[in-house]
Each structure stands twice: as C-alpha cells, then as structure tokens.
N, C-alpha and C. Protein backbone atom coordinates (compact mmCIF):
# COMPACT_ATOMS: atom_id res chain seq x y z
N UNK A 1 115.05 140.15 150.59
CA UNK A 1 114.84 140.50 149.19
C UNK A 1 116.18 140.60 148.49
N UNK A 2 116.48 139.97 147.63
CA UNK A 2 117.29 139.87 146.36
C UNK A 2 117.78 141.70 145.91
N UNK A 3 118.72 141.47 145.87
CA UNK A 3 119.37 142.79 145.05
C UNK A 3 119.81 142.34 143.83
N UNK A 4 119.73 143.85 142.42
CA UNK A 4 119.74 144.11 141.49
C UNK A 4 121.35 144.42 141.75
N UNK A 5 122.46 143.34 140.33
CA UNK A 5 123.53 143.97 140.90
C UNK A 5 123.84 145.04 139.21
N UNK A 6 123.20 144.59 138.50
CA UNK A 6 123.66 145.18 136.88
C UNK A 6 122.80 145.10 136.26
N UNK A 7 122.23 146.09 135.94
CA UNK A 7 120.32 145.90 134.95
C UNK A 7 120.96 146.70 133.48
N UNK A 8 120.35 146.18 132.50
CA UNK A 8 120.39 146.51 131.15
C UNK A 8 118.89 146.82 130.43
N UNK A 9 118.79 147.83 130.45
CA UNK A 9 117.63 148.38 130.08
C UNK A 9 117.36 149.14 128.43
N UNK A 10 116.18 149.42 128.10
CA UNK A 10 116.04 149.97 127.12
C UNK A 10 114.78 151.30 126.98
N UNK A 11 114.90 152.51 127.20
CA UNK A 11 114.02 153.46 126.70
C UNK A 11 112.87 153.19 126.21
N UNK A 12 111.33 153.10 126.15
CA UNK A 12 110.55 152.93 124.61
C UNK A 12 110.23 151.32 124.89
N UNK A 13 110.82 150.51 125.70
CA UNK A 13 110.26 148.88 125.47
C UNK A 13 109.95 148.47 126.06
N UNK A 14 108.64 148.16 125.69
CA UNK A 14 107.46 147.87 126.42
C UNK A 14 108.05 146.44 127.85
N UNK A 15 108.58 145.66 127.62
CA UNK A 15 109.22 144.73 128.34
C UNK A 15 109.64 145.38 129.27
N UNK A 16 111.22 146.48 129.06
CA UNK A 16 111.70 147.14 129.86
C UNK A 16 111.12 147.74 131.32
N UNK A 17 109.48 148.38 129.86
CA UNK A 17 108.86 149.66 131.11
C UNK A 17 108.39 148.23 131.98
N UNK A 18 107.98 147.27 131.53
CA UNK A 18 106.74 146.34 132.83
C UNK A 18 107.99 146.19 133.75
N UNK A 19 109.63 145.57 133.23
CA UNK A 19 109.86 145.41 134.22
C UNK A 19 110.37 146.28 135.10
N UNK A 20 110.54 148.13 135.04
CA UNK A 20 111.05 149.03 135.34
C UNK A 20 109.41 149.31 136.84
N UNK A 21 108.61 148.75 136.30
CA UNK A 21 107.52 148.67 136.87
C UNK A 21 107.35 148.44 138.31
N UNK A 22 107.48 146.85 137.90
CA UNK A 22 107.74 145.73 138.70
C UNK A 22 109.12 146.17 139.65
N UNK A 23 110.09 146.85 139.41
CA UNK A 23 110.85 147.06 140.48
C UNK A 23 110.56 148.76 141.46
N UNK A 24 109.71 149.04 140.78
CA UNK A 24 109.34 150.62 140.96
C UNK A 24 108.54 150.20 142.41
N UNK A 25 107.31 149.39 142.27
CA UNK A 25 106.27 149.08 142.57
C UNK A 25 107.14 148.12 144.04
N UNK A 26 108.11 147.70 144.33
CA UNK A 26 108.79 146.70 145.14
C UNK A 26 109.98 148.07 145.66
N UNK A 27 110.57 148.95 145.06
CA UNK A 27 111.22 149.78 145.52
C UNK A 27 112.40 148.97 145.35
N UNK A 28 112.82 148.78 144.25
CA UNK A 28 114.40 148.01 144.10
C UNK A 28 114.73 148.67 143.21
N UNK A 29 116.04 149.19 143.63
CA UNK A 29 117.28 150.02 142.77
C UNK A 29 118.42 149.01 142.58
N UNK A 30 118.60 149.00 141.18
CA UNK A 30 119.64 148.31 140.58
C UNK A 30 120.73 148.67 141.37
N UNK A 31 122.59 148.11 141.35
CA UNK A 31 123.71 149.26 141.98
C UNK A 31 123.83 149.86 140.64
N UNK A 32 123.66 148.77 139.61
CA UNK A 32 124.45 149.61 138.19
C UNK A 32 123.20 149.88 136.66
N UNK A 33 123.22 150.33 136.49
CA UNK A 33 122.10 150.33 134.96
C UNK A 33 123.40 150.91 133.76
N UNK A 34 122.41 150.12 132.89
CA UNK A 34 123.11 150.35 131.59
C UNK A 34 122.39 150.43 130.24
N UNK A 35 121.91 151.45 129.59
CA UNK A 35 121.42 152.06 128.91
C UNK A 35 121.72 151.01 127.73
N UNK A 36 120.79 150.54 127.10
CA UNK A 36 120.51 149.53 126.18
C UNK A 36 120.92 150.04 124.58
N UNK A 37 120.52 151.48 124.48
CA UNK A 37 121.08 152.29 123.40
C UNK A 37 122.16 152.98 123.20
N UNK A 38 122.50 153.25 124.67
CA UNK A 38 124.27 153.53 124.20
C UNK A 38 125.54 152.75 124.09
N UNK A 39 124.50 151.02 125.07
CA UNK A 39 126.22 150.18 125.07
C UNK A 39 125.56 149.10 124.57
N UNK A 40 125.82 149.15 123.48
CA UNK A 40 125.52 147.58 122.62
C UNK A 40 126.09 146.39 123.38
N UNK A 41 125.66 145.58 123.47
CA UNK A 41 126.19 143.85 123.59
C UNK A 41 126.16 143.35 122.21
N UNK A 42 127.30 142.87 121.19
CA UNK A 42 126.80 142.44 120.18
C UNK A 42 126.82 140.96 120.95
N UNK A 43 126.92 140.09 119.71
CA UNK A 43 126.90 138.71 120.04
C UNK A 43 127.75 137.93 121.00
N UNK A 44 129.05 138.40 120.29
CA UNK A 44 129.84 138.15 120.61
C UNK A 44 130.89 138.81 122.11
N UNK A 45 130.05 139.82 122.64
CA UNK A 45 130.00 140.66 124.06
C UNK A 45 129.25 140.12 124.78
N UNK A 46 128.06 139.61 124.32
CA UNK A 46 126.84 138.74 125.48
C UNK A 46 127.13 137.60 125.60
N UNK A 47 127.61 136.75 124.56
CA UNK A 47 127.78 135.34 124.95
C UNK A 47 129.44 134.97 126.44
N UNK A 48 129.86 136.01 125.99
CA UNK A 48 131.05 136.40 127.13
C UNK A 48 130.40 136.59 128.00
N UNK A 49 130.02 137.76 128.37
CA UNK A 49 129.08 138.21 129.65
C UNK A 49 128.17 136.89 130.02
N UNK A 50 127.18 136.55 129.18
CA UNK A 50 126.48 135.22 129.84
C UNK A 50 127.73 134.03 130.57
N UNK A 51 128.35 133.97 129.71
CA UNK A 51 129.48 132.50 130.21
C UNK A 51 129.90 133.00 132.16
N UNK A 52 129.94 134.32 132.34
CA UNK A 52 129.93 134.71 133.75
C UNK A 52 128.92 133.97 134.60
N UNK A 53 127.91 133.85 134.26
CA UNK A 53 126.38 133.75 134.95
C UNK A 53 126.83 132.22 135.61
N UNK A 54 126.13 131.59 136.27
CA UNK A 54 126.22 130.61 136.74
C UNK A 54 124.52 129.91 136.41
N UNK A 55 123.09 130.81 136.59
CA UNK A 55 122.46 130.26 136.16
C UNK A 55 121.47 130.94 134.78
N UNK A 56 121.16 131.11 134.24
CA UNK A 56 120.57 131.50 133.06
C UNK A 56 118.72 131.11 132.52
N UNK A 57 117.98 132.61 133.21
CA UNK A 57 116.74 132.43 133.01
C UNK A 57 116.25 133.56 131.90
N UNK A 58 115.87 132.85 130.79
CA UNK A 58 115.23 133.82 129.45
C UNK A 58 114.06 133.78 129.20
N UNK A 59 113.32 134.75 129.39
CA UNK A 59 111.86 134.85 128.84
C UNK A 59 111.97 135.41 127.53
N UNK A 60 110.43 134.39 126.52
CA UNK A 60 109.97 135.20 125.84
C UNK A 60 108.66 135.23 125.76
N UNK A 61 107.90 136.26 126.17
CA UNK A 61 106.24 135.87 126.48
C UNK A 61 106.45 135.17 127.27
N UNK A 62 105.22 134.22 127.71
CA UNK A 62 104.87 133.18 128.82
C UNK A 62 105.87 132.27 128.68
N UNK A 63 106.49 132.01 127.74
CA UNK A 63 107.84 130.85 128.20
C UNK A 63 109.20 131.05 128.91
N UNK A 64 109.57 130.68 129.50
CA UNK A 64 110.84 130.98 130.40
C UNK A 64 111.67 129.27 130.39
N UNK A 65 112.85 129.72 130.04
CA UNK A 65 114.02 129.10 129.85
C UNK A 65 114.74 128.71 130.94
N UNK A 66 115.36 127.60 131.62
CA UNK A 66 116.43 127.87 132.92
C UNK A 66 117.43 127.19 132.38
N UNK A 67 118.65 127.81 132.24
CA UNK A 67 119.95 127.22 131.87
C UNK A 67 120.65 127.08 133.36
N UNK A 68 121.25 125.84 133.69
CA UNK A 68 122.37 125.47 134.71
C UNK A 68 123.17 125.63 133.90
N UNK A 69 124.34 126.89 133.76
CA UNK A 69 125.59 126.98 132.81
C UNK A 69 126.41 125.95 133.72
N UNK A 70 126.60 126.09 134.97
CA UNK A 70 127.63 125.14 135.44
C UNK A 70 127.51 123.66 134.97
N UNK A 71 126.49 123.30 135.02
CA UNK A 71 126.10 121.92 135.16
C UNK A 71 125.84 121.26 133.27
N UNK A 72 125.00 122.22 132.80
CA UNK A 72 124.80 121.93 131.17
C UNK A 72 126.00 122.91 130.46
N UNK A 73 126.37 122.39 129.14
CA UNK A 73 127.81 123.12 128.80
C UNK A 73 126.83 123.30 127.27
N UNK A 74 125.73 124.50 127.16
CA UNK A 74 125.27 124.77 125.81
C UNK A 74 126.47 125.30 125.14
N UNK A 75 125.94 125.20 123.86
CA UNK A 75 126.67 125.64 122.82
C UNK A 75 126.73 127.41 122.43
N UNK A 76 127.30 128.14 121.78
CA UNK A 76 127.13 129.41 121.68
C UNK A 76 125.91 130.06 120.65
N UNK A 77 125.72 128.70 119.92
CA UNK A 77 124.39 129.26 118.81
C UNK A 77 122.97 129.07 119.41
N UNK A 78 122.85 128.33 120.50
CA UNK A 78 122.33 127.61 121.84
C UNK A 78 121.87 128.95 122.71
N UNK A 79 122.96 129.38 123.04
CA UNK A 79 122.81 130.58 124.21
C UNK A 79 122.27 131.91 123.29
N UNK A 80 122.70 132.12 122.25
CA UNK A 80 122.47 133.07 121.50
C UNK A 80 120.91 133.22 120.92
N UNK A 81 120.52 131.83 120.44
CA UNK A 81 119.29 132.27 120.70
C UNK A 81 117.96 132.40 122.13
N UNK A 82 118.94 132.26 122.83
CA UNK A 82 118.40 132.92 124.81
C UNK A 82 118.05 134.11 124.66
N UNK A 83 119.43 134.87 124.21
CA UNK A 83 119.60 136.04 124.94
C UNK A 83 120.17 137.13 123.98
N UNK A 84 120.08 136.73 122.57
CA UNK A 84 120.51 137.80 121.41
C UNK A 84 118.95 138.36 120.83
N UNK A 85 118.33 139.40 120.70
CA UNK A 85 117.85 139.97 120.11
C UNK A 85 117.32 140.49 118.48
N UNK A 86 116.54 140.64 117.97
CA UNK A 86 116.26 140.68 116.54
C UNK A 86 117.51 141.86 116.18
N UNK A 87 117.74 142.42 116.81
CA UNK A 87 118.68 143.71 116.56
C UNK A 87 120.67 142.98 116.29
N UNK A 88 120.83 141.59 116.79
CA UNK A 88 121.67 140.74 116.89
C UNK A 88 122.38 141.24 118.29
N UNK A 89 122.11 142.56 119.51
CA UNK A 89 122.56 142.44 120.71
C UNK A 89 122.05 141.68 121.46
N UNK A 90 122.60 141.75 123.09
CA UNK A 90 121.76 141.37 123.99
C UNK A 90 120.13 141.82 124.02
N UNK A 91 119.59 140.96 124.78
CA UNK A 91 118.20 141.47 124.51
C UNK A 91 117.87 142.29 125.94
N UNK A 92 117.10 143.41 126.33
CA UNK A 92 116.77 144.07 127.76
C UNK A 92 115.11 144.07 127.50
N UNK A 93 114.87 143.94 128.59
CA UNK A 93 115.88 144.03 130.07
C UNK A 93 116.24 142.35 130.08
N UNK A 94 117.82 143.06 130.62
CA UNK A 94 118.61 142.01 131.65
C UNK A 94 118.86 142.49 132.89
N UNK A 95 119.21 141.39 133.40
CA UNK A 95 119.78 141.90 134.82
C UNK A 95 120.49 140.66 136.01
N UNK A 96 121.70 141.06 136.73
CA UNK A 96 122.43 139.89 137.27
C UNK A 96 121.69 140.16 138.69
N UNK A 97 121.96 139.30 139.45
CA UNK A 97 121.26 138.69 140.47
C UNK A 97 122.32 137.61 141.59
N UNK A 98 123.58 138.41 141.83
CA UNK A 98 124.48 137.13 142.21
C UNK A 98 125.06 136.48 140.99
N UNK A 99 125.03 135.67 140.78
CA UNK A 99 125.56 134.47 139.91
C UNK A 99 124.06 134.54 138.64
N UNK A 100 123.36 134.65 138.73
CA UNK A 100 122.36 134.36 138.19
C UNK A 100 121.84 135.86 136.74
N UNK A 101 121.66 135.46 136.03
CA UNK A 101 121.14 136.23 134.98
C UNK A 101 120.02 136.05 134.23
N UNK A 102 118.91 136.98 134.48
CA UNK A 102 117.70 136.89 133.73
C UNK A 102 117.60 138.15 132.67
N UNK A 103 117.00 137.64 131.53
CA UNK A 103 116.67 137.90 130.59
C UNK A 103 115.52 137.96 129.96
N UNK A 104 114.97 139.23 129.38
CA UNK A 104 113.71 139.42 128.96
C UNK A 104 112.48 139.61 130.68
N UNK A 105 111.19 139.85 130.37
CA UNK A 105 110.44 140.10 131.58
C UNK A 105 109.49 139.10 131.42
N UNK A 106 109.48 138.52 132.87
CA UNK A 106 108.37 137.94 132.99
C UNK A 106 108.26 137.95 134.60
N UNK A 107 106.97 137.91 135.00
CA UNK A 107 107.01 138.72 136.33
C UNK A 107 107.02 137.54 137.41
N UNK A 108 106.69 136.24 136.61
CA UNK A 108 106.91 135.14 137.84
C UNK A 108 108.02 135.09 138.14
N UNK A 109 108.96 135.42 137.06
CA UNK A 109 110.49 135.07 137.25
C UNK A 109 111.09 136.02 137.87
N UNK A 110 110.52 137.44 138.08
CA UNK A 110 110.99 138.17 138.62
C UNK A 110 110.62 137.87 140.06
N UNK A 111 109.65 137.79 140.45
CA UNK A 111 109.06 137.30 141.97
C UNK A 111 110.32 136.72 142.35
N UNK A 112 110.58 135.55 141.68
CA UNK A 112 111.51 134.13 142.38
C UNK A 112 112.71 134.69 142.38
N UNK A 113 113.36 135.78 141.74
CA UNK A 113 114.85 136.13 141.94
C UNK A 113 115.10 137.29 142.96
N UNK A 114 113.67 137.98 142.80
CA UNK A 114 113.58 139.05 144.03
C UNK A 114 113.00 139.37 144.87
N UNK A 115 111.91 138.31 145.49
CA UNK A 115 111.06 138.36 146.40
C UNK A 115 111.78 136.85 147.41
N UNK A 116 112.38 136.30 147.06
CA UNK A 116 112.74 135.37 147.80
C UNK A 116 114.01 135.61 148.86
C-alpha cells in the first residue's frame, strides 16, 4: 500500500471529508497535513509546487485528468485550471504520493495511488 507523503486538506468540504473517509476507512496516515485555511497556495505557490510532481491526476466530479508533467510540457494557464480553485488557491484535498500528485477526490483514483 502506497503512502501519503503531504495531504492538503480543508475543514467543512465535503470532498475533503469523503476523502478523509476513504483514508480513515483503509487506515492511512498522511507523514505531513496541511490545513487548507491557514496555508494558502495562491496561484502562483501551486503552479511551483505542481512543477515538482512528476505525474498529475485532477478530479472534478466523475472526470479525472492525468498529466505526464515529464513527458507533456503544459502551459501554466493549462495547469491552473487542474488544480486552482474558485477561491484562486490550490484546490483540497491534495496530496503527493512519491512523484505523483492528486488533486480533488475521486475514489477510483484514490484506489490506484493507494491500494496498489
């Protein structure tokens, strides 16, 4: 099973709680959490932080996104609408995975990064 190495969470959101759920329910503890209301990602903090990732999976609802950052070279207005939020931060839950960064909840995608 996959370890949680940096989760970004949010209080109150509904996304958050399913996926706070989903790791409750599997018994996976992040090493690091980071409170969604006290440490902003603006735009320009997430698109940095994403450029780390190596692969890049964004849900919204039933659709899910897979970015190869190594391999595809998106643009920053590109990535931003991945992983920026109506609020203009990152959007939570996030969370790294190795090299890999998912975004938003969706529980197939969670299976494949942490059940495998």
């Amino acid at each position: 099973m996959a370890r949680i190495d940096w989760m970004y969470h949010r209080k109150n959101c509904e996304s958050c709680a399913k996926a706070q759920g989903f790791l409750a329910k599997r018994k996976i503890e992040p090493a690091a959490v980071v409170d969604a209301r006290k440490t902003r990602f603006t735009r320009k903090d997430a698109l940095a932080f994403v450029r780390k990732a190596e692969h890049l999976y964004a849900s919204r609802g039933p659709k899910v996104v897979h970015v190869d950052l190594k391999a595809e070279k998106p643009g920053d207005d590109e990535l931003a609408a991945l992983v920026i939020g109506p609020s203009g931060n990152l959007r939570a839950p996030s969370f790294f995975v190795g090299k890999t960064l998912v975004v938003g909840f969706n529980e197939e995608t969670y299976r494949k990064m942490l059940e495998e």
